[in-house]
C-alpha atoms as a PDB file:
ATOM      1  CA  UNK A   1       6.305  -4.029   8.879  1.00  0.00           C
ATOM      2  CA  UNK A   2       7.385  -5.772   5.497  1.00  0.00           C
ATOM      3  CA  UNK A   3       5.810  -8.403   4.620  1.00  0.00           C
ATOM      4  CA  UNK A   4       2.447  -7.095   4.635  1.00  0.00           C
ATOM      5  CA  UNK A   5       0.260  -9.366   6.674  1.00  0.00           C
ATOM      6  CA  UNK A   6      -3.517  -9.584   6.530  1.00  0.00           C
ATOM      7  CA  UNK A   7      -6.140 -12.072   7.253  1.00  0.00           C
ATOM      8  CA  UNK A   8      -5.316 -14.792   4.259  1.00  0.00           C
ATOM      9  CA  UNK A   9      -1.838 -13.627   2.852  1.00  0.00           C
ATOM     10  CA  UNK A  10       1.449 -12.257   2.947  1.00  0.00           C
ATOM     11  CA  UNK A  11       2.964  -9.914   0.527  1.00  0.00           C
ATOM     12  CA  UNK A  12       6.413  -9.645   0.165  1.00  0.00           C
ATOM     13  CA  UNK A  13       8.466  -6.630  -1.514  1.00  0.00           C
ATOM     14  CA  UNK A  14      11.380  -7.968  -3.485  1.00  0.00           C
ATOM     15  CA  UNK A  15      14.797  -6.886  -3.073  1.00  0.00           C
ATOM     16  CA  UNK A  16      17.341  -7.334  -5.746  1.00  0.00           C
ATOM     17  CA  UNK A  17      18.564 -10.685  -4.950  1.00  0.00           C
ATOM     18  CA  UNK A  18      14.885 -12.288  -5.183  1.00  0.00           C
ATOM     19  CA  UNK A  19      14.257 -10.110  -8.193  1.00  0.00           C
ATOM     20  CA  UNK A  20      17.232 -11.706  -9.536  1.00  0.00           C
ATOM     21  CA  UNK A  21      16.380 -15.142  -8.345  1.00  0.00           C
ATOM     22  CA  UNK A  22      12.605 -14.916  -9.615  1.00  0.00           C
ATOM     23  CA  UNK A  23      14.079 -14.246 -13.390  1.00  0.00           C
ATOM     24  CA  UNK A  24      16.802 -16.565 -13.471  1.00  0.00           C
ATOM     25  CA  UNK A  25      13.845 -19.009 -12.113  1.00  0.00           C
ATOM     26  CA  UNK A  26      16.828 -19.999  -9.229  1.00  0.00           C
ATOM     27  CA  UNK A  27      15.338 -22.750  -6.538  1.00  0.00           C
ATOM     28  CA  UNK A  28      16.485 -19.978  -3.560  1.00  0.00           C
ATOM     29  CA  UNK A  29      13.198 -18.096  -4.480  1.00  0.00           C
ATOM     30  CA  UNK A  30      11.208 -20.381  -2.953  1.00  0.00           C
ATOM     31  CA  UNK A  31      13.409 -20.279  -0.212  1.00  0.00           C
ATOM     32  CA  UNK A  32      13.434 -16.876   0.884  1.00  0.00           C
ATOM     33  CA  UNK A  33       9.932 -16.492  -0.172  1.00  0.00           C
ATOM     34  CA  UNK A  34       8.917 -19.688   2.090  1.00  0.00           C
ATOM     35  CA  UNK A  35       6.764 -20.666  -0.579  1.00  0.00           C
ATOM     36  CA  UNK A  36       5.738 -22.861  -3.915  1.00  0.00           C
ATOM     37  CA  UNK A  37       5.926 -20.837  -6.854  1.00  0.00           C
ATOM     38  CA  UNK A  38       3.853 -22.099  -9.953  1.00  0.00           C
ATOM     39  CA  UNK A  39       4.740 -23.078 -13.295  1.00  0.00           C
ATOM     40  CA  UNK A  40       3.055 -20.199 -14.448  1.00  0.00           C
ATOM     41  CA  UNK A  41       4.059 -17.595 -12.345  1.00  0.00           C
ATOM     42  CA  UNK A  42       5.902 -15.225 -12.936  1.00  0.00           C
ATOM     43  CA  UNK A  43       3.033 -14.194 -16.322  1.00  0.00           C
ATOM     44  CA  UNK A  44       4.471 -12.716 -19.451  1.00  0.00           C
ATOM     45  CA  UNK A  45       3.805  -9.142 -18.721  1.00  0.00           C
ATOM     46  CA  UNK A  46       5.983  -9.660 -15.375  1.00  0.00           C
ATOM     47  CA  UNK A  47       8.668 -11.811 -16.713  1.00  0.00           C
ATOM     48  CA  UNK A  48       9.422  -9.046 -19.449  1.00  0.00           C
ATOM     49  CA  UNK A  49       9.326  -6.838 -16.510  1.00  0.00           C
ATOM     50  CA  UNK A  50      12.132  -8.391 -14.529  1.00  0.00           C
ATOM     51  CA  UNK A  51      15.646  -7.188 -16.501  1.00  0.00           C
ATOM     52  CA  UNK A  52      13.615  -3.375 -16.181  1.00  0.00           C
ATOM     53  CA  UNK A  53      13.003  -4.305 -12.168  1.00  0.00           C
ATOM     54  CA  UNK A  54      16.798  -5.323 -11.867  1.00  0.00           C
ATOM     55  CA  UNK A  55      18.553  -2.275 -13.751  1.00  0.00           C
ATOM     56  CA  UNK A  56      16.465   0.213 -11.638  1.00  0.00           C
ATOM     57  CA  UNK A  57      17.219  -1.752  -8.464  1.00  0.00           C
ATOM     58  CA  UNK A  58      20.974  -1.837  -9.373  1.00  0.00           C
ATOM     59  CA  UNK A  59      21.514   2.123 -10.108  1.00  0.00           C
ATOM     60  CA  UNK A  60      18.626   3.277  -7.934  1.00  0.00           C
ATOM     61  CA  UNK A  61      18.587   1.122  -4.699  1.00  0.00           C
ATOM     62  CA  UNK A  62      15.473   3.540  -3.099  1.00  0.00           C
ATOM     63  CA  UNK A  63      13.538   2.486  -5.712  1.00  0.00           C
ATOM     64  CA  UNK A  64      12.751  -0.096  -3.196  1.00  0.00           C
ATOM     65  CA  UNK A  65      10.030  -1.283  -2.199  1.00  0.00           C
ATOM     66  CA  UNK A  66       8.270   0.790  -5.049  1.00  0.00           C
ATOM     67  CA  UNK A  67       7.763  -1.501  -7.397  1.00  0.00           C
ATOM     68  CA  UNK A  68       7.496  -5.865  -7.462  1.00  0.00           C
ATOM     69  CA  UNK A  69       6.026  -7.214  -4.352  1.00  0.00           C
ATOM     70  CA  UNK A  70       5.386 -10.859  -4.578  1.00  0.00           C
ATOM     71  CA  UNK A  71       1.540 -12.214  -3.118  1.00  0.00           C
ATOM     72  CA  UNK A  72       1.364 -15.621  -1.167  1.00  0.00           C
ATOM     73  CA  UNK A  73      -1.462 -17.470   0.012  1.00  0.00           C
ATOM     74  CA  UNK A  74      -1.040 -18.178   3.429  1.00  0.00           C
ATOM     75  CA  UNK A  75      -3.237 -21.631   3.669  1.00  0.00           C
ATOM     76  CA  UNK A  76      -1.419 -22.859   0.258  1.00  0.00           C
ATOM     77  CA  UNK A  77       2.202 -21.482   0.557  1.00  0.00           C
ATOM     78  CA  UNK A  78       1.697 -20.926  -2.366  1.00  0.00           C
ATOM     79  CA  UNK A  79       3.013 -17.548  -5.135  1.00  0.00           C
ATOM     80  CA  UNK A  80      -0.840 -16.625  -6.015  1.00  0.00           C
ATOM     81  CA  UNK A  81       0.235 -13.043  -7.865  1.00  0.00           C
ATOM     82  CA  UNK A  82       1.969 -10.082  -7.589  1.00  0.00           C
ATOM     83  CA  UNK A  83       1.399  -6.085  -7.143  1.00  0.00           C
ATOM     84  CA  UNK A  84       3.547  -2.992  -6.823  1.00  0.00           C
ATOM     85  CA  UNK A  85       4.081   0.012  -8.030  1.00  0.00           C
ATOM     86  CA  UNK A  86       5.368   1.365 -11.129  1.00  0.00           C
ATOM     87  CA  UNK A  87       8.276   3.191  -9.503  1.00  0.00           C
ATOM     88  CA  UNK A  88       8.875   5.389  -6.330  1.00  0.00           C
ATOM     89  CA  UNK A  89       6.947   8.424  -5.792  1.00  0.00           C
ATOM     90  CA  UNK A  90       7.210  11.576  -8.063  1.00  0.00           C
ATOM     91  CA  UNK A  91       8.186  14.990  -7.037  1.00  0.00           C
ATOM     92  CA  UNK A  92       4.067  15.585  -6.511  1.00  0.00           C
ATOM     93  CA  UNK A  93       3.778  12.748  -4.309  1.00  0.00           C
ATOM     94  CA  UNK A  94       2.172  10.611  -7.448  1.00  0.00           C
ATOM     95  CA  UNK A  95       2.178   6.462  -7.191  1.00  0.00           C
ATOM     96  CA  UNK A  96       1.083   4.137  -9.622  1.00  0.00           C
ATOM     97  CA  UNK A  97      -0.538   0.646  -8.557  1.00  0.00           C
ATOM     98  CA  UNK A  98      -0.666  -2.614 -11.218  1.00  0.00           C
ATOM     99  CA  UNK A  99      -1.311  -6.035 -10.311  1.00  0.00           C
ATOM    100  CA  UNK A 100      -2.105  -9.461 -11.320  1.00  0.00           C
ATOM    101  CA  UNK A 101      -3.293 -13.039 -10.336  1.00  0.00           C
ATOM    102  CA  UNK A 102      -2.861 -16.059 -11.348  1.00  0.00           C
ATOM    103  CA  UNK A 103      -6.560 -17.138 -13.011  1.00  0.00           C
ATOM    104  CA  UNK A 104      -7.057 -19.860 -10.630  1.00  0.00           C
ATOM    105  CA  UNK A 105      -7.297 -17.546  -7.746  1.00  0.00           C
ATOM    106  CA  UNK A 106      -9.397 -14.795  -9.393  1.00  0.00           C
ATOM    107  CA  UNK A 107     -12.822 -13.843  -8.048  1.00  0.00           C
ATOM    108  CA  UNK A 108     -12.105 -14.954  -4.918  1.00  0.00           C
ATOM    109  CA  UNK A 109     -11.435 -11.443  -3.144  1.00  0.00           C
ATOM    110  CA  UNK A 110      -7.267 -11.595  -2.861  1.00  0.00           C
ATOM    111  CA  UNK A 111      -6.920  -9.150  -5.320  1.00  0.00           C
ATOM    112  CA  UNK A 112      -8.897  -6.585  -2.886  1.00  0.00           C
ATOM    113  CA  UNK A 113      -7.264  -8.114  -0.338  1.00  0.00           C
ATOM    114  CA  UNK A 114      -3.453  -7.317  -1.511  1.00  0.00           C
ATOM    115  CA  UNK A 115      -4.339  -4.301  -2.881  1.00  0.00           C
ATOM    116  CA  UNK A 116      -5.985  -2.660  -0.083  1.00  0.00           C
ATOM    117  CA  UNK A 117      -3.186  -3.657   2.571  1.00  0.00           C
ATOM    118  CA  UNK A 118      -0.672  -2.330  -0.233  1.00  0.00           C
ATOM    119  CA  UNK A 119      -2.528   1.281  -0.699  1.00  0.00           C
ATOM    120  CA  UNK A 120      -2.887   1.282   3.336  1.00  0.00           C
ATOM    121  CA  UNK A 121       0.833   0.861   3.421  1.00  0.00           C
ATOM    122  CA  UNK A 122       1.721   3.453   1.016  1.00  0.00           C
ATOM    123  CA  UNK A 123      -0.421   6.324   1.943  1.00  0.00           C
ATOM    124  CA  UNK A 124       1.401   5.901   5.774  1.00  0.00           C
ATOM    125  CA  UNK A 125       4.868   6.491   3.636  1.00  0.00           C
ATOM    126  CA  UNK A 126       6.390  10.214   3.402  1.00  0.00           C
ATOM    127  CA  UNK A 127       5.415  12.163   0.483  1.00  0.00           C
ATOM    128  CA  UNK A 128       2.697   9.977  -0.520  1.00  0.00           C
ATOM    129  CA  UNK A 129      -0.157  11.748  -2.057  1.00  0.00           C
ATOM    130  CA  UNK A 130      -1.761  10.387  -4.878  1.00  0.00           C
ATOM    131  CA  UNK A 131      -2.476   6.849  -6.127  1.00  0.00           C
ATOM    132  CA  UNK A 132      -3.488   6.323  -9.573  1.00  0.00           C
ATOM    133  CA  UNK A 133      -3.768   3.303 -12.052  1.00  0.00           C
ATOM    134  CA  UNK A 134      -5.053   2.627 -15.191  1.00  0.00           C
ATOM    135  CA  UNK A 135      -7.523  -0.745 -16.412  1.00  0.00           C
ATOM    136  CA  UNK A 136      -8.577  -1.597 -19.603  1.00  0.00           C
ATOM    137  CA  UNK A 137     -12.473  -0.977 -20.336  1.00  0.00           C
ATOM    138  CA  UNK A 138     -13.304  -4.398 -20.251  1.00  0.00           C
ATOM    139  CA  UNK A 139     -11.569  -5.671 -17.085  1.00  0.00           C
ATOM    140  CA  UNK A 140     -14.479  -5.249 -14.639  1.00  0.00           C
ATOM    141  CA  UNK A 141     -12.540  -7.118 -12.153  1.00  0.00           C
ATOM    142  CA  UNK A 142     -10.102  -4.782 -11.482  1.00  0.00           C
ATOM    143  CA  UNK A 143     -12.569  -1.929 -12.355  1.00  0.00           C
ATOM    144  CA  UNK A 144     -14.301  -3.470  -8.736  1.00  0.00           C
ATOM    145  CA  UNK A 145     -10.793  -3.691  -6.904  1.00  0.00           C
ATOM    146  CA  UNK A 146     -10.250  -0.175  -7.927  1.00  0.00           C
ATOM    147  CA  UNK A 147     -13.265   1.113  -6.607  1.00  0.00           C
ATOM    148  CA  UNK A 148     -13.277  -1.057  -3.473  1.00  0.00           C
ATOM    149  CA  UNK A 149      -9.992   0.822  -3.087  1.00  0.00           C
ATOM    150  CA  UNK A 150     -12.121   4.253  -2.775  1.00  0.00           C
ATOM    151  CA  UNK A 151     -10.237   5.301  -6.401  1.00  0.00           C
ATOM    152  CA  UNK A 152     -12.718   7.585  -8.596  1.00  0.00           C
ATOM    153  CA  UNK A 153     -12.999   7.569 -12.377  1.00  0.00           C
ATOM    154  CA  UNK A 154     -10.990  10.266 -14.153  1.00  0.00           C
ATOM    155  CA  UNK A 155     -10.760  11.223 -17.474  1.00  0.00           C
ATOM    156  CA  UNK A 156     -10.510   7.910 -19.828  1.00  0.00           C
ATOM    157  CA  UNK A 157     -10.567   8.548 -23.654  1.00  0.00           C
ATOM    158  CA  UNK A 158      -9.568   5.429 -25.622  1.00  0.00           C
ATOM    159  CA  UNK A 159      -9.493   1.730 -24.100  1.00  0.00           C
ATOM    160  CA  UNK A 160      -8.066   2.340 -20.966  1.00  0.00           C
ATOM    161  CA  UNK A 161      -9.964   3.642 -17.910  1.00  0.00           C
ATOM    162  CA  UNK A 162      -7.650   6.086 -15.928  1.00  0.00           C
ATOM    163  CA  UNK A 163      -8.270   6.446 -11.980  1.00  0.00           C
ATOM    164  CA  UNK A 164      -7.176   8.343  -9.058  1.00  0.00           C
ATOM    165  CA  UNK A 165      -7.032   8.539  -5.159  1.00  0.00           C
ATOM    166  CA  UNK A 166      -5.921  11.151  -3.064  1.00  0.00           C
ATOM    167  CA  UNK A 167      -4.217  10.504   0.631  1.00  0.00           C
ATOM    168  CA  UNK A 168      -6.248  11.905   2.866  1.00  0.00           C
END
């Protein structure tokens, strides 16, 4: 069932036309999306993204819904963040998660939230069998999301903490 639907949002995979409308900042993306977007949404990191999004989605249509999916706050109808995956599954079954939020609605649990319907939606897909991600040393707030996710520690020389789950 797409969007994902739990208790306090809904999370929306983009197809190509909102992908497109979300970086040509077009008023239809509120539109399909049912929802405010902020001034500050999409973040940097995303909005560089967006022509990479686009091109894959253009010569590799089952890329969807493997990578952008858009998170709204329910109460607010309101664009709080965003989450996805860093492509479609590998030949071994391997997905990467990312995700952000908007620093207003950090610490609040959405994050958890998002990311726990999105892993609970993935691991019912085909060939899933592996998540894994990757968090900078100091970002204990996804370090908790992570592990609230069940995802263990792995190797991690340098700054970034590397982590895995397998689908049970």
């Amino acid at each position: 069932m797409l969007p994902l639907n739990t208790n306090r949002l809904f999370i929306y995979p983009c197809r190509l036309p909102l992908l497109t409308q979300i970086f040509l900042e077009h008023p239809h993306a509120r539109e399909t999306l049912q929802a405010n977007i902020p001034e500050n949404w999409p973040q940097p990191d995303l909005k560089e993204q967006l022509p990479h999004f686009i091109e894959l989605l253009q010569h590799d249509p089952r890329s969807f819904p493997w990578m952008l999916w858009i998170i709204v706050n329910k109460e607010e109808g309101t664009v709080i963040g965003d989450i996805g995956f860093k492509g479609r599954p590998d030949k071994n079954g391997v997905i990467e998660i990312g995700y952000t939020l908007l620093p207003s609605w950090r610490k609040k649990g959405y994050m958890r939230e998002a990311a726990t319907a999105l892993v609970e939606w993935a691991f019912r897909q085909p060939h899933v069998k592996k998540l894994i991600a990757e968090c900078d040393v100091t970002n204990t707030a996804s370090m908790k999301v992570l592990q609230h996710l069940g995802m263990e520690e792995v190797k991690s020389p340098g700054e970034m903490l590397h982590w895995q789950l397998m689908n049970k």
